[in-house]
N, C-alpha and C. Protein backbone atom coordinates (compact mmCIF):
# COMPACT_ATOMS: atom_id res chain seq x y z
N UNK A 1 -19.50 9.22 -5.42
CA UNK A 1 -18.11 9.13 -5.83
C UNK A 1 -17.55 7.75 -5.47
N UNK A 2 -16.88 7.02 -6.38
CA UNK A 2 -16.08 5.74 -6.04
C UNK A 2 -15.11 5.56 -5.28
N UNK A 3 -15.21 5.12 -4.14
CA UNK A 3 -13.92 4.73 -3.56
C UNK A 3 -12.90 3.90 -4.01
N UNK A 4 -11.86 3.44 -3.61
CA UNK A 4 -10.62 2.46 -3.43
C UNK A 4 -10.44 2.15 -1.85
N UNK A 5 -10.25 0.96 -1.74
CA UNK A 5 -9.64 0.71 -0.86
C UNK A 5 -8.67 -0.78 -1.08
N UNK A 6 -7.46 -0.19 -0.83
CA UNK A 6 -6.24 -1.06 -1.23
C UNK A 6 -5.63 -2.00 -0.63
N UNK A 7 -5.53 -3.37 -0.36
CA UNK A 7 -4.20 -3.85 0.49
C UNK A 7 -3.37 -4.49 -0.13
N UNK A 8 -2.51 -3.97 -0.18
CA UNK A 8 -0.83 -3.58 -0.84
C UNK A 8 0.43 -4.56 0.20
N UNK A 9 0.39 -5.55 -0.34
CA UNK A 9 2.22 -6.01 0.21
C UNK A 9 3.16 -6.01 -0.73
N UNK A 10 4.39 -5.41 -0.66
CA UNK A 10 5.47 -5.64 -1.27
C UNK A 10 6.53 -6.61 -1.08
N UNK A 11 7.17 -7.15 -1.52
CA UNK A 11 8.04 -7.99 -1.42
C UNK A 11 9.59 -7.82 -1.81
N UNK A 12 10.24 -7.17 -1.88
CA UNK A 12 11.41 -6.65 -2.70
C UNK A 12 12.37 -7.85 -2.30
N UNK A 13 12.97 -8.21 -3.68
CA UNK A 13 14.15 -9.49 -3.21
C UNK A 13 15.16 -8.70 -2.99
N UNK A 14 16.21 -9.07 -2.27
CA UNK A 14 17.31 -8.15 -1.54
C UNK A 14 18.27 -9.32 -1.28
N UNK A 15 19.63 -8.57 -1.43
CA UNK A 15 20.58 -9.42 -0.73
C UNK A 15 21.04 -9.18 0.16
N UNK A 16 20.32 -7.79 1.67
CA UNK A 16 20.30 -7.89 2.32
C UNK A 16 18.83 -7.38 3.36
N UNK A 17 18.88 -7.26 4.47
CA UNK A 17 17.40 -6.84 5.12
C UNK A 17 16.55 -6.47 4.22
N UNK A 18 15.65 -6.94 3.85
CA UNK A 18 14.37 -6.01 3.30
C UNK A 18 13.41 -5.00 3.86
N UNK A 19 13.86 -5.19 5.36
CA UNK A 19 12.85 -4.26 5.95
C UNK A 19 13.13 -3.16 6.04
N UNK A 20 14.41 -2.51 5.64
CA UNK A 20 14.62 -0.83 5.45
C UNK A 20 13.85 -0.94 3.81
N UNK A 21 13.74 -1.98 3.16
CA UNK A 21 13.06 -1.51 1.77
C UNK A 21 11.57 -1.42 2.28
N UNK A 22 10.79 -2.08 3.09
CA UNK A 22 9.45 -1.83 3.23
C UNK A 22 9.39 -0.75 3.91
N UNK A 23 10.57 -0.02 4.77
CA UNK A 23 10.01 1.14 5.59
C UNK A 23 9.75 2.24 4.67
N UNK A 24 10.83 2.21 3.51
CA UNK A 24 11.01 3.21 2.30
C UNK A 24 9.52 2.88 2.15
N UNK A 25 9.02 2.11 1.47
CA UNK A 25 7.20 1.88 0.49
C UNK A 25 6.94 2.58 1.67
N UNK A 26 6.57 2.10 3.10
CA UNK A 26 5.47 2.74 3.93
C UNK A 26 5.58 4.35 4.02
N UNK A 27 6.98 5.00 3.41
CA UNK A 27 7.52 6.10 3.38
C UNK A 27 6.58 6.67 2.81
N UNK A 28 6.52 5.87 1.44
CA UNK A 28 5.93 6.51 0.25
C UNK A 28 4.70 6.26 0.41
N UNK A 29 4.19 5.85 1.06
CA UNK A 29 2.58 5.71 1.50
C UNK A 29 2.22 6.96 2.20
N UNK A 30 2.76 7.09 3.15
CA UNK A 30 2.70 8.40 4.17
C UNK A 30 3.11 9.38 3.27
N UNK A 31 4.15 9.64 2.74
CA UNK A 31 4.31 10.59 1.59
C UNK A 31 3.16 11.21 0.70
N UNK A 32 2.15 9.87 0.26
CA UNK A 32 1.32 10.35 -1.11
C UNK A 32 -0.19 11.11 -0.34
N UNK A 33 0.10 10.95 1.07
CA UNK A 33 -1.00 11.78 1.65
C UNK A 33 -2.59 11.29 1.66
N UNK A 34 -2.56 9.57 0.95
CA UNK A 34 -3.81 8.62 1.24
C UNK A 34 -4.13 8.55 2.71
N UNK A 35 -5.14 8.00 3.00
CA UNK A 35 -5.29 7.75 4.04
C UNK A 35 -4.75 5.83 4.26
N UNK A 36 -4.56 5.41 5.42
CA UNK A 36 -3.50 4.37 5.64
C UNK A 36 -3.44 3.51 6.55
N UNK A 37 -3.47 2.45 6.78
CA UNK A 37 -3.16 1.57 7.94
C UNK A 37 -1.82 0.44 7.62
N UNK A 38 -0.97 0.37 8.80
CA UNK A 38 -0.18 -0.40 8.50
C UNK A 38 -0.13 -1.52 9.23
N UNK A 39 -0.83 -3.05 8.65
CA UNK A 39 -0.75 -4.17 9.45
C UNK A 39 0.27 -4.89 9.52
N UNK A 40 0.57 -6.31 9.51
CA UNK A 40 1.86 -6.63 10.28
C UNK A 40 1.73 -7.21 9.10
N UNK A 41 1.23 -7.87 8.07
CA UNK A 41 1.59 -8.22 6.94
C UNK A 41 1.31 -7.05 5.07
N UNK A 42 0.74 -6.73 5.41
CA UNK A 42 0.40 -5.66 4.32
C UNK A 42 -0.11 -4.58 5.08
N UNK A 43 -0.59 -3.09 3.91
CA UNK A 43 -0.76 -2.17 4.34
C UNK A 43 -2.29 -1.90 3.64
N UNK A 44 -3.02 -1.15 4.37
CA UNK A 44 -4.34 -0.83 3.65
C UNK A 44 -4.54 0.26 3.23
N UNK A 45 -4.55 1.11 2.88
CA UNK A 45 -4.46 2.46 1.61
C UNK A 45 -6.17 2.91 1.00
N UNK A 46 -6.40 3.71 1.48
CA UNK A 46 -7.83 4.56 0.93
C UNK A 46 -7.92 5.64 -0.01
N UNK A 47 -8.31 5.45 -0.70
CA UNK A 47 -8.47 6.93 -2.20
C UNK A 47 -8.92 6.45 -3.41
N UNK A 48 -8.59 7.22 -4.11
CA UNK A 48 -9.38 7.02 -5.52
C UNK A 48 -8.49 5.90 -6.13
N UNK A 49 -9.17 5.68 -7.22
CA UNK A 49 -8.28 4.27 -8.30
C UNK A 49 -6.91 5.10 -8.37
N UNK A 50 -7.29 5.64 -9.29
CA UNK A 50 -5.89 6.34 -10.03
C UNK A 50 -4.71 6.96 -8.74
N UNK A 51 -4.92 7.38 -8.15
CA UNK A 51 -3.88 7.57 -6.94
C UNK A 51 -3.85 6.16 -5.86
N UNK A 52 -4.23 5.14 -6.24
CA UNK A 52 -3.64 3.90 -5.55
C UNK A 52 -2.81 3.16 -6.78
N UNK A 53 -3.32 3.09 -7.74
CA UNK A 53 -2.14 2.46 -9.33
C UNK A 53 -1.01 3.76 -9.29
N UNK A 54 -0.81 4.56 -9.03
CA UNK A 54 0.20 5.42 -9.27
C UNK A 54 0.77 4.99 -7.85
N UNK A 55 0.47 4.84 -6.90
CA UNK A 55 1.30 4.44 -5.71
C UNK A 55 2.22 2.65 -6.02
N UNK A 56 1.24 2.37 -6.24
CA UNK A 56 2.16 1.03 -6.60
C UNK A 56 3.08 1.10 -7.79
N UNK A 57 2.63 1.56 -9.03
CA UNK A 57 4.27 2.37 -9.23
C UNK A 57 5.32 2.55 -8.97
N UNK A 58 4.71 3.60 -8.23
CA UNK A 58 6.00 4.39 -7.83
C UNK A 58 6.68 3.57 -6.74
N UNK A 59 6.09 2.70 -5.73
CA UNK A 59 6.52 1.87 -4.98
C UNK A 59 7.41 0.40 -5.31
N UNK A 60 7.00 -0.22 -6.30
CA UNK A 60 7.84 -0.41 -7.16
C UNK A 60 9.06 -0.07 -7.84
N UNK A 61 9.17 0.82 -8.55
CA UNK A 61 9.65 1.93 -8.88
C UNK A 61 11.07 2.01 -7.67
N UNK A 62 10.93 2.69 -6.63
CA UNK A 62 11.19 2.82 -5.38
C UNK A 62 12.01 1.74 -4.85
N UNK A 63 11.44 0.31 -5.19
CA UNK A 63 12.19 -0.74 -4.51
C UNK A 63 13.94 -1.54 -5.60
N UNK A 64 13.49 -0.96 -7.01
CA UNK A 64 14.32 -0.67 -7.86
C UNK A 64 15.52 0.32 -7.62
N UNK A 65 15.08 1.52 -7.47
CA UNK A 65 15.96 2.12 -6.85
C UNK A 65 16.65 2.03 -5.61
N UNK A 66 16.35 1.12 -5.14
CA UNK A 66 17.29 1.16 -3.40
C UNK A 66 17.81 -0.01 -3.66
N UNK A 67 18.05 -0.48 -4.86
CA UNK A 67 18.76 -2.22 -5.02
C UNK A 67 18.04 -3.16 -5.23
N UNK A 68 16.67 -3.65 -5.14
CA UNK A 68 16.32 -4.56 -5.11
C UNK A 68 16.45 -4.95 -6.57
N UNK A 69 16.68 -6.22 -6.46
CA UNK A 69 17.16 -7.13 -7.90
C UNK A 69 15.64 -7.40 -8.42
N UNK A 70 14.63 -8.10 -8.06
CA UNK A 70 12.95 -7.55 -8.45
C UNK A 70 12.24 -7.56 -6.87
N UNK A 71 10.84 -7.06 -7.77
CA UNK A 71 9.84 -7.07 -6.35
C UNK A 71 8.53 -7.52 -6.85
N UNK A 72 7.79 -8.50 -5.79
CA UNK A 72 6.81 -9.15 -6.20
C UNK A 72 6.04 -8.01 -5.44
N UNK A 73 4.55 -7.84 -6.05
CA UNK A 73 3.69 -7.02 -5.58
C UNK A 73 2.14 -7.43 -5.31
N UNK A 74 1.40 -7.96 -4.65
CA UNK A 74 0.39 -8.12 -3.67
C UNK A 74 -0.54 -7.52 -3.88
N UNK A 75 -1.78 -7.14 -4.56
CA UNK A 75 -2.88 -5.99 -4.19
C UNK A 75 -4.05 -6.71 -4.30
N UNK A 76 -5.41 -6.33 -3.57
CA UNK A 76 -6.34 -6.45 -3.56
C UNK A 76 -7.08 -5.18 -3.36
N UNK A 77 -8.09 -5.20 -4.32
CA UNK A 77 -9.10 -3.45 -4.54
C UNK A 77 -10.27 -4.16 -4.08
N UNK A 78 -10.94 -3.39 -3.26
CA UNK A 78 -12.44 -3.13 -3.34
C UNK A 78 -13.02 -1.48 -3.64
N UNK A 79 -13.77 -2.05 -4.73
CA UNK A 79 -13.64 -0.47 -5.27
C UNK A 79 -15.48 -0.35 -5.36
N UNK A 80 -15.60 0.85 -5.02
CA UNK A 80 -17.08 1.02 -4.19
C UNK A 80 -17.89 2.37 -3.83
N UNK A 81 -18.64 2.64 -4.42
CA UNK A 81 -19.40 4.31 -3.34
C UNK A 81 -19.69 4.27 -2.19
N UNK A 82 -19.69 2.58 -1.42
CA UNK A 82 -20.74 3.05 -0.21
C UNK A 82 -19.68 2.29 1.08
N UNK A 83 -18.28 1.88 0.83
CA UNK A 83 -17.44 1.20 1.79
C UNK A 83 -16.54 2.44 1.74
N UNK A 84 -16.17 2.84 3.39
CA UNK A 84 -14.86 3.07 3.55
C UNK A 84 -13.76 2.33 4.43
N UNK A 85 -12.43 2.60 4.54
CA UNK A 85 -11.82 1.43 5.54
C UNK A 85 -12.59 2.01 7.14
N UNK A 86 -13.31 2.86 7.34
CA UNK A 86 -13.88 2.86 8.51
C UNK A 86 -15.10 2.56 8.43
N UNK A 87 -16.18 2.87 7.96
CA UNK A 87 -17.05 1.97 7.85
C UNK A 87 -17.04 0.27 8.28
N UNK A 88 -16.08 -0.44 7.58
CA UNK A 88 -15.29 -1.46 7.02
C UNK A 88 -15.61 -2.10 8.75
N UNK A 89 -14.32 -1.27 9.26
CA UNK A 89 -14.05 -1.64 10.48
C UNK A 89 -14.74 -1.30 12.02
N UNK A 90 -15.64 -0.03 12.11
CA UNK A 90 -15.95 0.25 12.83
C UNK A 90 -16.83 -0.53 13.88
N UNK A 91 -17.17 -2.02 13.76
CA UNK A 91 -17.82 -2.51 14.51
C UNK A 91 -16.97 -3.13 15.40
N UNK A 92 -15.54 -3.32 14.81
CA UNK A 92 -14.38 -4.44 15.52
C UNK A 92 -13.46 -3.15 16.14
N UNK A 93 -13.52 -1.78 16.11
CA UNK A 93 -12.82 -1.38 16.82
C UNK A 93 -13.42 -0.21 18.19
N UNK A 94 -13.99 -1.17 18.59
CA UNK A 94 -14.53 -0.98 20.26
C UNK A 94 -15.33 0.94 20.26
């Protein structure tokens, strides 16, 4: 079976804080029930294709609705049968 593994930054332009708009996306990350990491610049996101393009969507989507005037959007896929984000990482985390 093919994996996804996503890292997703959003950017929402705002005319004020943006960071209640990124807490909303990380909302909706935790919401869609992927599996998830949240780093200090983007977020990393595990699942299939089609439920990571429907997240950015809707995350999008999302940053529209809370005001943002536009939002630039960030992704990089590695898409794969034999990587997961633990696999990935498991040698760097002790």
């Amino acid at each position: 079976m093919m994996n996804t593994i996503m890292s997703i930054q959003i950017i929402p332009k705002t005319k004020t804080d943006a960071i209640p708009f990124v807490d909303a996306a990380i909302q909706l990350i935790e919401d869609s029930g992927l599996k998830y990491h949240v780093n200090p610049l983007d977020t990393t996101v595990e699942g299939d294709m089609d439920s990571c393009l429907k997240l950015i969507k809707s995350m999008n989507e999302l940053m529209i609705e809370k005001g943002s005037d536009y939002v630039i959007t960030q992704v990089k896929f590695l898409y794969s049968e034999q990587f997961t984000m633990d696999n990935l990482t498991e040698k760097h985390n002790g």
